[in-house]
C-alpha atoms as a PDB file:
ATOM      1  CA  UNK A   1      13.087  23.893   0.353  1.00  0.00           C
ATOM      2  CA  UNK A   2       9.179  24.342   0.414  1.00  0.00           C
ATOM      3  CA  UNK A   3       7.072  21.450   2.148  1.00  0.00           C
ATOM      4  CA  UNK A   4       3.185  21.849   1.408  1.00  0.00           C
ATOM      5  CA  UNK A   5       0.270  19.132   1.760  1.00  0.00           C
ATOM      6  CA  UNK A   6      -0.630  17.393  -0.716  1.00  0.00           C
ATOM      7  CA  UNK A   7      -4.066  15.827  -1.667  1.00  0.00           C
ATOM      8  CA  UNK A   8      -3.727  12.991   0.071  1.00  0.00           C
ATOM      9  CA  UNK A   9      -3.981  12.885   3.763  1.00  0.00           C
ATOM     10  CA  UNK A  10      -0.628  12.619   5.675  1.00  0.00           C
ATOM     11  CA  UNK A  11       1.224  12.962   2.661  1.00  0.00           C
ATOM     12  CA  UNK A  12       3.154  15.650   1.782  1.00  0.00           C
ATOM     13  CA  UNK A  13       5.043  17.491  -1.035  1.00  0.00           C
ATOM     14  CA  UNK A  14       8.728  17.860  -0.911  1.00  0.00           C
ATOM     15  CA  UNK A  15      10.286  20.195  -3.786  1.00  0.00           C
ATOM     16  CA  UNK A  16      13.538  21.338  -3.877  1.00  0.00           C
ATOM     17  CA  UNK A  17      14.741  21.672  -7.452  1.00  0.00           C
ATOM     18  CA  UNK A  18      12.929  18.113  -8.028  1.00  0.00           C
ATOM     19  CA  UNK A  19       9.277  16.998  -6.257  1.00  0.00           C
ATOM     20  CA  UNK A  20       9.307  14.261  -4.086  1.00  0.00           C
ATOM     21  CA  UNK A  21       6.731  12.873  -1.510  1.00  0.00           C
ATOM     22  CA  UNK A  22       6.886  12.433   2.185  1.00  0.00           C
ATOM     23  CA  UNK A  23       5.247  11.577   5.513  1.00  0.00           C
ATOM     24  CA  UNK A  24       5.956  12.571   8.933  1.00  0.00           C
ATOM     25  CA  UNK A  25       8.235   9.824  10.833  1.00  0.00           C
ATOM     26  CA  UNK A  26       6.365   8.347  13.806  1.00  0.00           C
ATOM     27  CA  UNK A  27       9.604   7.330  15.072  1.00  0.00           C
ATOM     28  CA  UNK A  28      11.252  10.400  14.381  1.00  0.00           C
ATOM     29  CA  UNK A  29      15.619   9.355  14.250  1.00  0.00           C
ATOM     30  CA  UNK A  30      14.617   5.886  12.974  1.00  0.00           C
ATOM     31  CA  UNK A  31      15.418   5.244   9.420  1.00  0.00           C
ATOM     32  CA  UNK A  32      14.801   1.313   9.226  1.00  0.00           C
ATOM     33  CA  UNK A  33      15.843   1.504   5.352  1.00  0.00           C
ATOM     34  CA  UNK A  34      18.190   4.256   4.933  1.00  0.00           C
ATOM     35  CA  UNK A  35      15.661   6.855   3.632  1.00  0.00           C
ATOM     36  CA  UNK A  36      16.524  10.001   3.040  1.00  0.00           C
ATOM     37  CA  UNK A  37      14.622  12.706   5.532  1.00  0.00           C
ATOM     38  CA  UNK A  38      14.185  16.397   5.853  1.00  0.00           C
ATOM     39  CA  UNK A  39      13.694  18.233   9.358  1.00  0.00           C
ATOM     40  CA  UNK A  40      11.449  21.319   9.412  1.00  0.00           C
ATOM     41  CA  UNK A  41       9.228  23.291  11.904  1.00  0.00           C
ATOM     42  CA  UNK A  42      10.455  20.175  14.447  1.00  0.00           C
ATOM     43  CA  UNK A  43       9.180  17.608  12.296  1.00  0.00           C
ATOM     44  CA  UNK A  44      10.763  14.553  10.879  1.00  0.00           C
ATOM     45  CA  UNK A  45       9.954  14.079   6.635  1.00  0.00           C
ATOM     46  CA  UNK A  46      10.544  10.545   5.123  1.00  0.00           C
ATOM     47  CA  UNK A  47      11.318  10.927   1.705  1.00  0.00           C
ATOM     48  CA  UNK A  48       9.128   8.180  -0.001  1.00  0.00           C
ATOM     49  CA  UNK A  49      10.350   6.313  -3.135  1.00  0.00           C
ATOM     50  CA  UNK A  50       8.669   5.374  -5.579  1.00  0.00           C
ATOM     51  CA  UNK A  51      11.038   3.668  -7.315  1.00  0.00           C
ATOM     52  CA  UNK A  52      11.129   1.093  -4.620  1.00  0.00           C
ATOM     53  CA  UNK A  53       7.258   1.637  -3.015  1.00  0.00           C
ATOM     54  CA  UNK A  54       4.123   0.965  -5.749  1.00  0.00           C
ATOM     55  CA  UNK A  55       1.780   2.798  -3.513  1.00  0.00           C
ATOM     56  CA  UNK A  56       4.385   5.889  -3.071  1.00  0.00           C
ATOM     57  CA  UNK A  57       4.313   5.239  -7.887  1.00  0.00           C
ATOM     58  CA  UNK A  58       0.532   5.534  -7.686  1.00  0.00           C
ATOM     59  CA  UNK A  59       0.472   8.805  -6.103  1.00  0.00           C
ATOM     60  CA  UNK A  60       3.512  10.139  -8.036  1.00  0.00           C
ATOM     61  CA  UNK A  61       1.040   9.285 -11.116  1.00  0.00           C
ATOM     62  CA  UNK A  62      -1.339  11.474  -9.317  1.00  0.00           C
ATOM     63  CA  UNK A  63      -4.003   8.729  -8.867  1.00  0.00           C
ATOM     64  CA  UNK A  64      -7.372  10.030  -7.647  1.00  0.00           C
ATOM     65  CA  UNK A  65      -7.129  10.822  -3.853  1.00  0.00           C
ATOM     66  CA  UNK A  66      -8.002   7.840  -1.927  1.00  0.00           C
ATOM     67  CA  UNK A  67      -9.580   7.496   1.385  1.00  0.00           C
ATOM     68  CA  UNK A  68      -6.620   6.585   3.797  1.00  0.00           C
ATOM     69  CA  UNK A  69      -6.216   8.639   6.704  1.00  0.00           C
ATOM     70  CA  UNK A  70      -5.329   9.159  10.575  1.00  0.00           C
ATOM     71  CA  UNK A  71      -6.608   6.463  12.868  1.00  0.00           C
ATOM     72  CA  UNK A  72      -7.477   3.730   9.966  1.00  0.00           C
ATOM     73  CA  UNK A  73      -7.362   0.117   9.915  1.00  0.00           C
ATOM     74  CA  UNK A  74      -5.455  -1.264   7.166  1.00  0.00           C
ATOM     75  CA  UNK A  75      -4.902  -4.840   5.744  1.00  0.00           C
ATOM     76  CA  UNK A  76      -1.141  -5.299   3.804  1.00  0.00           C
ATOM     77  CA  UNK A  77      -1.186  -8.585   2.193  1.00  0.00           C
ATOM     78  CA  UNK A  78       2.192  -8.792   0.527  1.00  0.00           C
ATOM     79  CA  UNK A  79       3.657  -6.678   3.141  1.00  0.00           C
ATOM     80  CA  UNK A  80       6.979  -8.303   2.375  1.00  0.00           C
ATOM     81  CA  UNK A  81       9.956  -6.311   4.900  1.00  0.00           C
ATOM     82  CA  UNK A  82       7.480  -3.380   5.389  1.00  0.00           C
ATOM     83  CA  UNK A  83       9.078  -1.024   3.826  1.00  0.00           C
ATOM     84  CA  UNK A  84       6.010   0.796   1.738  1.00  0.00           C
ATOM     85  CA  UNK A  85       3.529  -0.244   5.380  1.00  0.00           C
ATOM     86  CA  UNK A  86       5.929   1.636   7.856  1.00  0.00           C
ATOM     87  CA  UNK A  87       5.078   5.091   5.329  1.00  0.00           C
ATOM     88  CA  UNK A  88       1.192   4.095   6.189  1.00  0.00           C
ATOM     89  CA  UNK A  89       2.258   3.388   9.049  1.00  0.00           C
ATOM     90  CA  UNK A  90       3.523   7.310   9.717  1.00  0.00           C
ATOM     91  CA  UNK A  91      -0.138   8.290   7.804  1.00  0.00           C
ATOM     92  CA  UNK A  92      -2.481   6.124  10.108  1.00  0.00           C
ATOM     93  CA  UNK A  93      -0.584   7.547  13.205  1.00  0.00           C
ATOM     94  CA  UNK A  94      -0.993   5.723  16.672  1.00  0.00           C
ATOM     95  CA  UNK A  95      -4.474   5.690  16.395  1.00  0.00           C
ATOM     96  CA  UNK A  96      -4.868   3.463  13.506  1.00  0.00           C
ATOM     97  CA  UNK A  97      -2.785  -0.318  12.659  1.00  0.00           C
ATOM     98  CA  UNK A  98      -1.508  -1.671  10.116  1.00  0.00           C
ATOM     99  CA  UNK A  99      -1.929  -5.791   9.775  1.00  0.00           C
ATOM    100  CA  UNK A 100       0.936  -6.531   7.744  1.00  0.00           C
ATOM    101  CA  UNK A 101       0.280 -10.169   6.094  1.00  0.00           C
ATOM    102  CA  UNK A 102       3.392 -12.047   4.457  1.00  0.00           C
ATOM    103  CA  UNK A 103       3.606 -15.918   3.976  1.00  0.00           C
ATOM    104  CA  UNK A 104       7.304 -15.587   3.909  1.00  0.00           C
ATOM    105  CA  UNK A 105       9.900 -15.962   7.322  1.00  0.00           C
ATOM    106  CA  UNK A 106      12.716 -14.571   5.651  1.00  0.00           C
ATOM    107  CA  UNK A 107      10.668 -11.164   5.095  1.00  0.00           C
ATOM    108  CA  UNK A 108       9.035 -11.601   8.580  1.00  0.00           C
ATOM    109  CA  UNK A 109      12.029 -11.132  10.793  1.00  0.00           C
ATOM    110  CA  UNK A 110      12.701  -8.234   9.039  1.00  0.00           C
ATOM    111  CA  UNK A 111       8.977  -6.897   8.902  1.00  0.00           C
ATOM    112  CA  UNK A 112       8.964  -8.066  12.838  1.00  0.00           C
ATOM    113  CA  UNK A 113      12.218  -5.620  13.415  1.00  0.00           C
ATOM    114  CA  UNK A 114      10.570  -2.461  11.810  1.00  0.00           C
ATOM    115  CA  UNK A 115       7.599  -3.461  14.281  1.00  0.00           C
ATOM    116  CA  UNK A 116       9.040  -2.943  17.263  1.00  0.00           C
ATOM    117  CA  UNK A 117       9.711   0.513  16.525  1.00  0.00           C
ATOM    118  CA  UNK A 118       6.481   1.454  14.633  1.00  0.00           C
ATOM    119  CA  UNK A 119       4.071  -0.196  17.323  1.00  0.00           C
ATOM    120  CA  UNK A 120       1.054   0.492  15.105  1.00  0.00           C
ATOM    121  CA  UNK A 121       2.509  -2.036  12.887  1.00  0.00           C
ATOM    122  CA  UNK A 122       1.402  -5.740  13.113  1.00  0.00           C
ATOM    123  CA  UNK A 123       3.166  -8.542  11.470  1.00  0.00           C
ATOM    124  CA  UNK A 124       1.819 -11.375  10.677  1.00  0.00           C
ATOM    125  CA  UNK A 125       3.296 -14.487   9.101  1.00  0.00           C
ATOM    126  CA  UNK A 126      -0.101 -16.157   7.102  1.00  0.00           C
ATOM    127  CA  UNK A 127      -0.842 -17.315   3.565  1.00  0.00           C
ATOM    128  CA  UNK A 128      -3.346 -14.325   1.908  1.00  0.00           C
ATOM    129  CA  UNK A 129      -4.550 -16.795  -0.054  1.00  0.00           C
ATOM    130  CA  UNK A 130      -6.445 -18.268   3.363  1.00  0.00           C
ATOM    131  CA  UNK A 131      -7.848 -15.230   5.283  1.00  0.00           C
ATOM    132  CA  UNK A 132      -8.786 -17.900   7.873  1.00  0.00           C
ATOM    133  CA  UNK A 133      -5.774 -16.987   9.378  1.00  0.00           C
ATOM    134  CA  UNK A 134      -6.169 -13.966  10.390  1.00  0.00           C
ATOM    135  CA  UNK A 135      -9.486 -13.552  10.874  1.00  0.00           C
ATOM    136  CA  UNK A 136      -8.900 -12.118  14.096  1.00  0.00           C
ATOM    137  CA  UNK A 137      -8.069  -8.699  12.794  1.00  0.00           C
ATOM    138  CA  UNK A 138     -11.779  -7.989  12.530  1.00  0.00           C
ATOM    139  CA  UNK A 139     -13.075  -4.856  10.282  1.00  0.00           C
ATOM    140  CA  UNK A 140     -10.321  -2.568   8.633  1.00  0.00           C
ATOM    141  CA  UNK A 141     -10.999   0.880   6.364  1.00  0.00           C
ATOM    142  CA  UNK A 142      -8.382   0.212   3.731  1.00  0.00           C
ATOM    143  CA  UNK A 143      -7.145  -2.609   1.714  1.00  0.00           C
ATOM    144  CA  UNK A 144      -3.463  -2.803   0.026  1.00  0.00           C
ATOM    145  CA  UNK A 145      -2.623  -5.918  -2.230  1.00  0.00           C
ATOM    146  CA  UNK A 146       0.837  -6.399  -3.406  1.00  0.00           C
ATOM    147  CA  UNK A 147       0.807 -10.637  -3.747  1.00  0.00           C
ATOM    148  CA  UNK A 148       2.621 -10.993  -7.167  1.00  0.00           C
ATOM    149  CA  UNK A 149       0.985 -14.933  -7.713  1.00  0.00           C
ATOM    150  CA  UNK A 150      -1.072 -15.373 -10.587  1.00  0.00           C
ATOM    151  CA  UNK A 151      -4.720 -15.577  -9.123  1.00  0.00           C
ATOM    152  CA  UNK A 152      -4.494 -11.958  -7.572  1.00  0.00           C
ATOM    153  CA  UNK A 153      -8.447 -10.657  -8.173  1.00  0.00           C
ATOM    154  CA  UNK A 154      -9.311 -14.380  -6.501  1.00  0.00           C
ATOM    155  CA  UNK A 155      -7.178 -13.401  -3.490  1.00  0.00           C
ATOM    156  CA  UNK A 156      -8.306 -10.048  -3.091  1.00  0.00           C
ATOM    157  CA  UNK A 157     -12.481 -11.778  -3.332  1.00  0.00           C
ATOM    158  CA  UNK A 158     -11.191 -13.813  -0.614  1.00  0.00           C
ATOM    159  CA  UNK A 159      -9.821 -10.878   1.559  1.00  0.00           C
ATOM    160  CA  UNK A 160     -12.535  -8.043   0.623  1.00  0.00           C
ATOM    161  CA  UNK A 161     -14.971  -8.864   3.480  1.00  0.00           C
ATOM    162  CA  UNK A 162     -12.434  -7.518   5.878  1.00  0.00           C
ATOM    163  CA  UNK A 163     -13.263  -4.129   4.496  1.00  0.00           C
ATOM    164  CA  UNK A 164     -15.902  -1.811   6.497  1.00  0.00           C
ATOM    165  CA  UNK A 165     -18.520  -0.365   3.806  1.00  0.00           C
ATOM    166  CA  UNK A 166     -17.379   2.665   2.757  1.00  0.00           C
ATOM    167  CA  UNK A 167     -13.626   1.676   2.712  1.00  0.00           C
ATOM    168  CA  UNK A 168     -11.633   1.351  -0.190  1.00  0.00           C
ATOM    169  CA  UNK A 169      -8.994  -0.747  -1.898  1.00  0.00           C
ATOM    170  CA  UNK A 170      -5.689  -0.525  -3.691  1.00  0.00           C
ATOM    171  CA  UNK A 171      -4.247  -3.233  -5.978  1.00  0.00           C
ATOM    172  CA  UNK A 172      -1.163  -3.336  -7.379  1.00  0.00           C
ATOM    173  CA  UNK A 173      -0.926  -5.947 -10.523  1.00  0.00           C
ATOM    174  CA  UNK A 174       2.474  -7.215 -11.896  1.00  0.00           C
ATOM    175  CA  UNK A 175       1.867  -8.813 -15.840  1.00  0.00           C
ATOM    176  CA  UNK A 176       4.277 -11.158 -15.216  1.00  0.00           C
ATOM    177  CA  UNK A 177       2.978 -12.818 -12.024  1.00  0.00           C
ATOM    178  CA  UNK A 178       0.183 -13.895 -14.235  1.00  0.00           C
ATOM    179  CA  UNK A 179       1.301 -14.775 -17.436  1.00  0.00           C
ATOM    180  CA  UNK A 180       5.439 -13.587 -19.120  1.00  0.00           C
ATOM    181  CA  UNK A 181       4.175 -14.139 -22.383  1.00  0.00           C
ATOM    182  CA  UNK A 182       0.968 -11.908 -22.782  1.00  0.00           C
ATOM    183  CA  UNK A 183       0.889  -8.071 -23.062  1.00  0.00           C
ATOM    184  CA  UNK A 184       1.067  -6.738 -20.158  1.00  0.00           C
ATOM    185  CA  UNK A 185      -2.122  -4.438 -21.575  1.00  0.00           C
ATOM    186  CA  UNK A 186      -3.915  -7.354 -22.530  1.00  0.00           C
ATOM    187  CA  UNK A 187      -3.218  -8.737 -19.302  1.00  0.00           C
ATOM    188  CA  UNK A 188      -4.423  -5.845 -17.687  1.00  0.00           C
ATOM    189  CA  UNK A 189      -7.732  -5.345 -19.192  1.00  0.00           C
ATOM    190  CA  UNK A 190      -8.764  -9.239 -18.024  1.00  0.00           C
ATOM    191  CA  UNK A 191      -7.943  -8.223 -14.737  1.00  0.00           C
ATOM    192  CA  UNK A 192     -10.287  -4.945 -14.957  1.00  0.00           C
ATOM    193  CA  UNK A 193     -12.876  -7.165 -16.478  1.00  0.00           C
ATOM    194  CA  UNK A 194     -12.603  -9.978 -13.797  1.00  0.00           C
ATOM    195  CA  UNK A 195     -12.470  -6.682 -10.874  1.00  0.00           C
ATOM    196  CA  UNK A 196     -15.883  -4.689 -12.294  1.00  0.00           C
ATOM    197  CA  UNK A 197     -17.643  -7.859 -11.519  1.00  0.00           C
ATOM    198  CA  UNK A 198     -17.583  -7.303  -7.530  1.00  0.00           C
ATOM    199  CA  UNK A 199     -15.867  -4.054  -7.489  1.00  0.00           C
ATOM    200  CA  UNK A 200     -16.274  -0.341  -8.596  1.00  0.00           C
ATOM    201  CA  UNK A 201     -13.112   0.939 -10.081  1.00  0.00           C
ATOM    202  CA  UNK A 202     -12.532   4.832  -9.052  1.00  0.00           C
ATOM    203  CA  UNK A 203      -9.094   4.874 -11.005  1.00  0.00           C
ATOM    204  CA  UNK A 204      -6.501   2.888 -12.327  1.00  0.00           C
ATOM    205  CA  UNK A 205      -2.780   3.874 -13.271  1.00  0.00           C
ATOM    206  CA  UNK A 206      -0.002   2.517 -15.291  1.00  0.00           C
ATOM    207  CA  UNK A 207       3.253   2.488 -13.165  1.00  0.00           C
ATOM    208  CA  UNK A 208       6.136   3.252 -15.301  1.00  0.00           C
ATOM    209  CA  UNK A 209       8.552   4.832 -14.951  1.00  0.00           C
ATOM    210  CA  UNK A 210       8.709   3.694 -11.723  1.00  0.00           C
ATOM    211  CA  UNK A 211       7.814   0.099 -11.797  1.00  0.00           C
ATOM    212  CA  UNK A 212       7.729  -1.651 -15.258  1.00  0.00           C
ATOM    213  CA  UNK A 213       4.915  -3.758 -16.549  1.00  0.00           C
ATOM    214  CA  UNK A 214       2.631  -3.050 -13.066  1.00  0.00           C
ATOM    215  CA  UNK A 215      -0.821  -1.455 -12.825  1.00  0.00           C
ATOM    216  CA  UNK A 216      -2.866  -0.499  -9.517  1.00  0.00           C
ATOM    217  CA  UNK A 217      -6.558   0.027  -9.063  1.00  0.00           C
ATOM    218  CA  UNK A 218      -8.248   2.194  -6.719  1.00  0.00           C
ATOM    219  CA  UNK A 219     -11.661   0.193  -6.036  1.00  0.00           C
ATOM    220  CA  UNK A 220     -14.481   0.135  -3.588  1.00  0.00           C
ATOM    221  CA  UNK A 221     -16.690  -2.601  -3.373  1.00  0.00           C
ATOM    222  CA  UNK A 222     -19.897  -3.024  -4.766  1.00  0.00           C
ATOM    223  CA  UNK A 223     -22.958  -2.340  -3.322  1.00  0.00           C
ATOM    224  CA  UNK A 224     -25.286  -5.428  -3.224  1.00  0.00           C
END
């Protein structure tokens, strides 16, 4: 089994026989949703799925390298059980925090148990759509959207003056959470229109196999 860095910070490349991304557990022994891990050198690998993460699909699509790293501030909104936040979670390390946003309390108890063992983890039950809520977070480095609702570039308007200048932004879109009978193409190229009005797009990337009918953006925001 070889382990090596990849391009990304904190990420890292699993092959044996097949290639597979990882990050080093924070927690090392806790596996709050039965991931697979590998033990080297005395560290702890999560095995990161991209099958069930669409930030973990964006990298294995080899998106451009983004600007996440240890000690970061980052904004989830969508952050549903935390499965995808407690890998950034393992990337921002104790020195950073991740403000996981979900307006659901069936997801939050969950999200809330995965907390209490990843302590850089903050959940927080608040509607994305009204940022009023959670104002209190102050300034973060990186934004993630997952909110599959229909007005997702108007959410992420709303939510982009949490970001420090320089940070950056990934947004995952699902086609169907804005209209099931376009293209999903079609769909996707108003939403890139609608973006490039406040935002600079660095990259985008179609998800499948992984995740059918979904696109994410790597942005930054404009400079005014």
């Amino acid at each position: 089994m070889k382990i090596t860095k990849s391009k990304y910070e904190g990420i890292f490349l699993v092959e044996n026989g097949k290639k597979k991304i990882a990050t080093i557990n924070l927690v090392p022994g806790y596996t709050p949703f039965s991931e697979q891990t590998v033990k080297q050198d005395g560290k702890e690998y999560r095995i990161w799925n991209p099958h069930r993460s669409k930030w973990a699909a964006a990298i294995m699509k080899n998106i451009k390298k983004f600007s996440l790293k240890k000690g970061d501030n980052v904004l989830y909104l969508g952050a549903a059980s935390g499965q995808s936040a407690s890998y950034i979670s393992d990337i921002v390390g104790k020195e950073g925090k991740v403000f996981c946003i979900d307006i659901a309390p069936r997801v939050m108890r969950d999200l809330i148990f995965v907390a209490e063992k990843k302590e850089n983890m903050v959940p927080i039950l608040a509607d994305a759509t009204n940022p009023k809520e959670y104002e209190f977070i102050g300034k973060v480095d990186f934004i993630f959207q997952d909110v599959a609702m229909p007005n997702q570039v108007e959410i992420l308007k709303r939510n982009a003056h949490f970001l420090k200048d320089g940070g950056q932004i990934l947004l995952a879109v699902k086609s169907r959470s804005i209209d099931v009978t376009a293209k999903p193409s079609d769909i996707f190229a108003k939403v890139e229109h609608q973006l490039a009005k406040d935002f600079d797009i660095i990259d985008k990337k179609r998800l499948e196999p992984y995740e059918m009918d979904h696109i994410v953006f790597l942005l930054s925001k404009k400079v005014k």
